[in-house]
Protein backbone atom coordinates (compact mmCIF):
# COMPACT_ATOMS: atom_id res chain seq x y z
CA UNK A 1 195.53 66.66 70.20
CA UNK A 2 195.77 65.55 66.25
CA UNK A 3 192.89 63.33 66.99
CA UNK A 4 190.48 66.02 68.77
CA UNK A 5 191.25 68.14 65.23
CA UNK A 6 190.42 65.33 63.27
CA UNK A 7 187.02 64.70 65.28
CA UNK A 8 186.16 68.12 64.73
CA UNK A 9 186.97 68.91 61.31
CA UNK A 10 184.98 65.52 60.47
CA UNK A 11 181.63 66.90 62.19
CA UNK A 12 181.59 69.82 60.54
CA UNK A 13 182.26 68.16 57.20
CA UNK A 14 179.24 66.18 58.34
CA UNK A 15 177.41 69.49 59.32
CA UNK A 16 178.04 70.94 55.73
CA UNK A 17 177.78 67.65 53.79
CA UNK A 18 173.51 67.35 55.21
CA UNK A 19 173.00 70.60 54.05
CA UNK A 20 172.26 70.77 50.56
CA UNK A 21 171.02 75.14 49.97
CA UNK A 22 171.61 77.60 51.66
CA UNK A 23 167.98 78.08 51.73
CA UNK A 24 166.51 79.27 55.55
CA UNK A 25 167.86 82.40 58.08
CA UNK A 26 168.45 78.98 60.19
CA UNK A 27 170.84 76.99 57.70
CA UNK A 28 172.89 80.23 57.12
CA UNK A 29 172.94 80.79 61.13
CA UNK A 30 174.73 77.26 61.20
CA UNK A 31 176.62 77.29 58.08
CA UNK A 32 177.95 80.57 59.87
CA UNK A 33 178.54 78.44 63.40
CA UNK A 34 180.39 76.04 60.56
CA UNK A 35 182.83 78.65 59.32
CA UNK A 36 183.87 79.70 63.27
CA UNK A 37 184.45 76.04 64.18
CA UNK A 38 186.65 76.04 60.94
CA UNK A 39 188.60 78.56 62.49
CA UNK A 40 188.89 76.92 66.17
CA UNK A 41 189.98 73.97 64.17
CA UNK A 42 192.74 75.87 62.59
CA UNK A 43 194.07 77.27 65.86
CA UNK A 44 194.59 74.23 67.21
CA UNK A 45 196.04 72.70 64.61
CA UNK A 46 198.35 75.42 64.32
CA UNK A 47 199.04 75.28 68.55
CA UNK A 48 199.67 71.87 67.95
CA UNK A 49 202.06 71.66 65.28
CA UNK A 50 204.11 74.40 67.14
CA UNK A 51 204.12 71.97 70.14
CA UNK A 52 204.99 68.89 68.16
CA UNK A 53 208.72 68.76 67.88
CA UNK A 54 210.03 68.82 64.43
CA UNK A 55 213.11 66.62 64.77
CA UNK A 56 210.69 63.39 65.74
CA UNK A 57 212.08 59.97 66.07
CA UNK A 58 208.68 58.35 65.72
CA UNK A 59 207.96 56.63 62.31
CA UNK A 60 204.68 58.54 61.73
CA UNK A 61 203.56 62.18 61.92
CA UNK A 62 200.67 64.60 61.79
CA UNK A 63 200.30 66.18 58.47
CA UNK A 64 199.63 69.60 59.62
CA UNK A 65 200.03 71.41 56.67
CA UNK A 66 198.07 69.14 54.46
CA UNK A 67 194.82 69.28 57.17
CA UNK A 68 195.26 73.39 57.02
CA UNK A 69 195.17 73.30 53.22
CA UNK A 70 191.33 70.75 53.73
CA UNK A 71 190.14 73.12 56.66
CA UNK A 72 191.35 76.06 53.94
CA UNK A 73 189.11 74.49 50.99
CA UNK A 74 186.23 73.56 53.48
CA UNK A 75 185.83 77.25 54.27
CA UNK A 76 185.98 78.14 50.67
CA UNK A 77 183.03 76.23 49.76
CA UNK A 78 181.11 77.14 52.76
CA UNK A 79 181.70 80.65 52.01
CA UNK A 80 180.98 80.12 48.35
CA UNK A 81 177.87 78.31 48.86
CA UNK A 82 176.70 81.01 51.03
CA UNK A 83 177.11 84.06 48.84
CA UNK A 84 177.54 82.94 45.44
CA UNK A 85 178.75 84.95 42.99
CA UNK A 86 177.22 83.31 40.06
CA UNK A 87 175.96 79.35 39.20
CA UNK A 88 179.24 78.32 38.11
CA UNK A 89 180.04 74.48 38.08
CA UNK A 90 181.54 72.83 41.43
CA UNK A 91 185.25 71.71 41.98
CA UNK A 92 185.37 68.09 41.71
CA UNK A 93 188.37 67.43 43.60
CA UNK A 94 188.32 65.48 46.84
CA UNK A 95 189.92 66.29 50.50
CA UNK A 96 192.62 64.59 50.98
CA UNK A 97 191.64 63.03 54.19
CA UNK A 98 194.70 61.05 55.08
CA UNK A 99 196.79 62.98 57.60
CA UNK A 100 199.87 60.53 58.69
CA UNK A 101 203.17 61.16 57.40
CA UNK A 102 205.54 58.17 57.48
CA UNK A 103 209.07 59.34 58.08
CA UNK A 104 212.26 57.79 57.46
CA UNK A 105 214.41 56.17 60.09
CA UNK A 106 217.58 58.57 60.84
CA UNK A 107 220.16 55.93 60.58
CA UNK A 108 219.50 52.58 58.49
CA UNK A 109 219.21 49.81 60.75
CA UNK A 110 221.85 47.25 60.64
C-alpha cells in the first residue's frame, strides 16, 4: 500500500512540477484534478497507517506522518499558485522525500 501512495504522490508532483502558470481554463481544470488526487492520496495514507500495526517488529517503517505533512505542503502551493494573493517570493524549502523510518530492535541482540 505505502508504495501505491508513493507512486501517486510522485505523479502528481510531476503533474505540478511541468506546469509553470496557472495560465489556461485547461491548466486550472488539472491543477484542480491535482488537488483531488492530493486528497485520495491522503486517505489512503491515512487507511493505511491505521492498518499498519504500531508495535512492529520489522526494522523499517512507513513514515506516515512525515508523507501527510509533503501531501499537506503540495496542496498549499497548488492552491497558492492558483489564487494568489499577492507576488510574494516562493518557499525555498524542499519535500522531504524520504519516507522509511528505521526502528530500533526491542531487545539488544546478544
Amino acid at each position: 500500500m505505502p508504495t501505491t501512495v508513493f507512486r501517486c504522490l510522485l505523479l502528481s508532483l510531476a503533474i505540478v512540477h511541468g506546469s509553470s502558470y496557472a495560465a489556461s481554463a485547461h491548466e486550472q481544470s488539472q491543477l484542480s484534478l491535482v488537488l483531488q488526487q492530493l486528497d485520495a492520496i491522503e486517505r489512503l495514507a491515512t487507511r493505511a497507517e491505521t492498518v499498519s500495526p504500531s508495535e512492529s517488529v520489522e526494522r523499517y517503517r512507513f513514515d506516515y506522518p512525515r508523507l501527510s505533512k509533503d501531501i499537506q505542503r503540495i496542496r498549499q502551493g497548488v492552491q497558492d499558485y492558483m489564487s494568489p494573493s499577492r507576488a510574494q517570493p516562493r518557499d525555498p524549502a524542499e519535500l522531504v522525500g524520504d519516507y522509511r523510518l528505521d526502528t530500533l530492535p526491542a531487545k539488544p541482540l546478544p
